[in-house]
Every structure is written in C-alpha cells, then in structure tokens.
C-alpha atoms as a PDB file:
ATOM      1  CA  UNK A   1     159.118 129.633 142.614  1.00  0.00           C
ATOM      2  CA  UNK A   2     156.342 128.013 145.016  1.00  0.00           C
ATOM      3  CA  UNK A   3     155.256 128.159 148.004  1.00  0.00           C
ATOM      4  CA  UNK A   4     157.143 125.909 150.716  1.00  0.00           C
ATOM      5  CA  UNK A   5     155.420 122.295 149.799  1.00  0.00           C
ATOM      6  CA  UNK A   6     153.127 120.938 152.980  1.00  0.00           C
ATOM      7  CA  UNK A   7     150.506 118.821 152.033  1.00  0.00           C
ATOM      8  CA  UNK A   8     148.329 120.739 154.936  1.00  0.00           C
ATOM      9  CA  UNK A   9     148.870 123.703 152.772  1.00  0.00           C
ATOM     10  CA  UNK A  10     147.636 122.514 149.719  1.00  0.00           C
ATOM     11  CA  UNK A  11     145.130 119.906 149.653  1.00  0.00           C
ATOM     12  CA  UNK A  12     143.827 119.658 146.226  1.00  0.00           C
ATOM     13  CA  UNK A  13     146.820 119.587 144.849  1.00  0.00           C
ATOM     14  CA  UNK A  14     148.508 116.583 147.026  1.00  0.00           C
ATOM     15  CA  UNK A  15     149.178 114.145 144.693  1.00  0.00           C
ATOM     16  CA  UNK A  16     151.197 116.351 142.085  1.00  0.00           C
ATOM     17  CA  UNK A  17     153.257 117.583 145.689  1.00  0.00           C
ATOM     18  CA  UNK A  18     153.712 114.356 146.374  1.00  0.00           C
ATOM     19  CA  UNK A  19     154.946 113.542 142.309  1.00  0.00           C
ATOM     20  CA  UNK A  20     157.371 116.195 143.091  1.00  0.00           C
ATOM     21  CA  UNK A  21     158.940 115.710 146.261  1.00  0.00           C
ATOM     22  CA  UNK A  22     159.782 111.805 144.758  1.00  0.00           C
ATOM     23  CA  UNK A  23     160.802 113.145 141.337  1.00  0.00           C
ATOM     24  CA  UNK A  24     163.570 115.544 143.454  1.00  0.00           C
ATOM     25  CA  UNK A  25     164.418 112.841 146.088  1.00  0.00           C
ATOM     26  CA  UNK A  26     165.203 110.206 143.113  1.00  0.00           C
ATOM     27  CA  UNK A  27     166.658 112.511 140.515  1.00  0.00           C
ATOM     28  CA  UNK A  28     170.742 113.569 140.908  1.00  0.00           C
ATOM     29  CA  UNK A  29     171.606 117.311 141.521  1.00  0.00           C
ATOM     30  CA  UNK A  30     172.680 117.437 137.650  1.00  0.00           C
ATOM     31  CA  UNK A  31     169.076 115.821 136.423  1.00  0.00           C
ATOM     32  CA  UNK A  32     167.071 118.546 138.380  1.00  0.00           C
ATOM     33  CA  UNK A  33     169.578 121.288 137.312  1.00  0.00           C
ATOM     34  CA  UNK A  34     168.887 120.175 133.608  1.00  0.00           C
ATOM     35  CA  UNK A  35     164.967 119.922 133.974  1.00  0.00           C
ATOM     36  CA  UNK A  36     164.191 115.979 135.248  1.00  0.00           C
ATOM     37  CA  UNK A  37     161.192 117.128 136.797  1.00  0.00           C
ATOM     38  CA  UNK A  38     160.292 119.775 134.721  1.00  0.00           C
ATOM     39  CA  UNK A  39     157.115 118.314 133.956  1.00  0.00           C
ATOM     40  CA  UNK A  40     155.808 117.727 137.990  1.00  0.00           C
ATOM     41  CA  UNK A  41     156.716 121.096 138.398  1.00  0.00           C
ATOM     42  CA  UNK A  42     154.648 122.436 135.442  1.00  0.00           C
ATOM     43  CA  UNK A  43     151.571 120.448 136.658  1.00  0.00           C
ATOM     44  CA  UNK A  44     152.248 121.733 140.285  1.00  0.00           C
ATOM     45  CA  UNK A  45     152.262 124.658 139.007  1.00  0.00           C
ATOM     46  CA  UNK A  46     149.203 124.770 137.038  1.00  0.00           C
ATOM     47  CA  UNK A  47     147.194 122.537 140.288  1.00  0.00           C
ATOM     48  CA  UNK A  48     148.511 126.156 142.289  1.00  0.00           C
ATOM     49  CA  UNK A  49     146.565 128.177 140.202  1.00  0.00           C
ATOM     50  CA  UNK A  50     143.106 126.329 140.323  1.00  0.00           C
ATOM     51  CA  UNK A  51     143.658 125.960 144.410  1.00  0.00           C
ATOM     52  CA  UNK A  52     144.238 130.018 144.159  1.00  0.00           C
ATOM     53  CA  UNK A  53     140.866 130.361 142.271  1.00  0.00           C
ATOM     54  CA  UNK A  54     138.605 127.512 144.290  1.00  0.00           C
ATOM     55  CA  UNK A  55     140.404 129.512 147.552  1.00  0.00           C
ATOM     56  CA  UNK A  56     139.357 133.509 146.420  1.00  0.00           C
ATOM     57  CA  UNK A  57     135.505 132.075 144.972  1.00  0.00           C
ATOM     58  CA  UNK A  58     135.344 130.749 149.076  1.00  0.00           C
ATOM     59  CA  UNK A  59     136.395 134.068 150.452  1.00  0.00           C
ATOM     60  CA  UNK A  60     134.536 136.038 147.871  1.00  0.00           C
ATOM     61  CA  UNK A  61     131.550 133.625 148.932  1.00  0.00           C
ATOM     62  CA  UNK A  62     132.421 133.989 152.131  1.00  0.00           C
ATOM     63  CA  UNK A  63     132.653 138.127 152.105  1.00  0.00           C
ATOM     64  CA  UNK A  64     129.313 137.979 149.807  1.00  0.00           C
ATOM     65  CA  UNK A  65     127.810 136.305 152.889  1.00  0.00           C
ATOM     66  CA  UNK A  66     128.818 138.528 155.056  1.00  0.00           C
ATOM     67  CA  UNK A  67     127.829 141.568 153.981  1.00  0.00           C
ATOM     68  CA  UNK A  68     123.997 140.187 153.489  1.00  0.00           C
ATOM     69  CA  UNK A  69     124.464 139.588 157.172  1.00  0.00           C
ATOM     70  CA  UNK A  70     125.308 142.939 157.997  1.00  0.00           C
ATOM     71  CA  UNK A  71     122.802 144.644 155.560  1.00  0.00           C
ATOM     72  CA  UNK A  72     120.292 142.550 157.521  1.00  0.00           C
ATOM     73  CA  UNK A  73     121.479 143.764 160.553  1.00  0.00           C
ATOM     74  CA  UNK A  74     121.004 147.435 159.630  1.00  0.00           C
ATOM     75  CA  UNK A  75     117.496 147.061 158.248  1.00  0.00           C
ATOM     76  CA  UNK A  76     116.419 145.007 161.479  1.00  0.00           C
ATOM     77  CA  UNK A  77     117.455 147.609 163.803  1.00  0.00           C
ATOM     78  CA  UNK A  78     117.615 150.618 161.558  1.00  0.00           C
ATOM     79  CA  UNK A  79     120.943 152.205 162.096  1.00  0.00           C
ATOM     80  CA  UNK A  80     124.515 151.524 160.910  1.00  0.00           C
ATOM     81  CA  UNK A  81     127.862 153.122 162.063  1.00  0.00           C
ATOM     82  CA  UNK A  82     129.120 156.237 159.398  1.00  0.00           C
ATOM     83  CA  UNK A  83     133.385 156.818 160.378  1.00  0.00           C
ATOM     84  CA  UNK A  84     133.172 155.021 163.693  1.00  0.00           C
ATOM     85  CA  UNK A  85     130.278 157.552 164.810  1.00  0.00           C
ATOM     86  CA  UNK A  86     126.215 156.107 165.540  1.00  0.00           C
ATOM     87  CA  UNK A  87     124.049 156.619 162.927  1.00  0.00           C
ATOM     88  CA  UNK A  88     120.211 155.748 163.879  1.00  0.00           C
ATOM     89  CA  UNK A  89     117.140 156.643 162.869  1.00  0.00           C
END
C-alpha cells in the first residue's frame, strides 16, 4: 500500500505518480489485477523511500537546529526550566 497519490504530497517523486496514475487509467481491471503496472509501482515505491529519508535528514536538521538555539538561550541568560519549575542561577 501507499499513501493516497497528490502530487502536493510528494514532490520528488512526481513524475513516477504521474507514470502511475496513466499506467492505471489505460490498463483494464484484469491487466492491473495481473501486475500491468507492476513496475511504476515498484519505482513509486522505491522514489517513497528516498522522499522518507531526504524528509527525516530535514527534521533531524531541523531539530539539530533547534536545540543549538535553545542551548544558546540557556547559556545567554543562565537558567533553563527542570519539570516545568525555574531553574536560575
């Protein structure tokens, strides 16, 4: 199974969504059912799991960046928050 197919959804992988969606509006029930577009759907499949990996290295990146942000914070001003409670010097 994928996910539902919008190319808003997936953008690096919009031409092999694209390959798909024609392969199932020109193939017959009966040539899907016995694997017509097999082959779209493999390389859909593999373009999934690069966008997964470019998409976690950008929150990872993202979470990375964040964190420096707040460590900064903390040293600037010398205090941080320990269960909810103020913590300063």
């Amino acid at each position: 199974m994928h996910p539902p197919l919008t190319l808003e959804n997936h953008p690096l992988c919009r031409d092999v969504v694209i390959a798909l969606k024609r392969c199932h509006r020109d193939a017959s029930w009966w040539g899907r059912s016995f694997g017509a577009c097999n082959e779209q759907k493999w390389a859909l499949d593999q373009c999934l799991k690069k966008q997964k990996l470019f998409k976690a290295r950008a929150n990872a990146e993202k979470a990375r960046e964040e964190r420096d942000r707040l460590r900064r914070r903390v040293e600037k001003y010398g205090h941080a928050t320990v269960n909810g409670e103020f913590k300063g010097k």
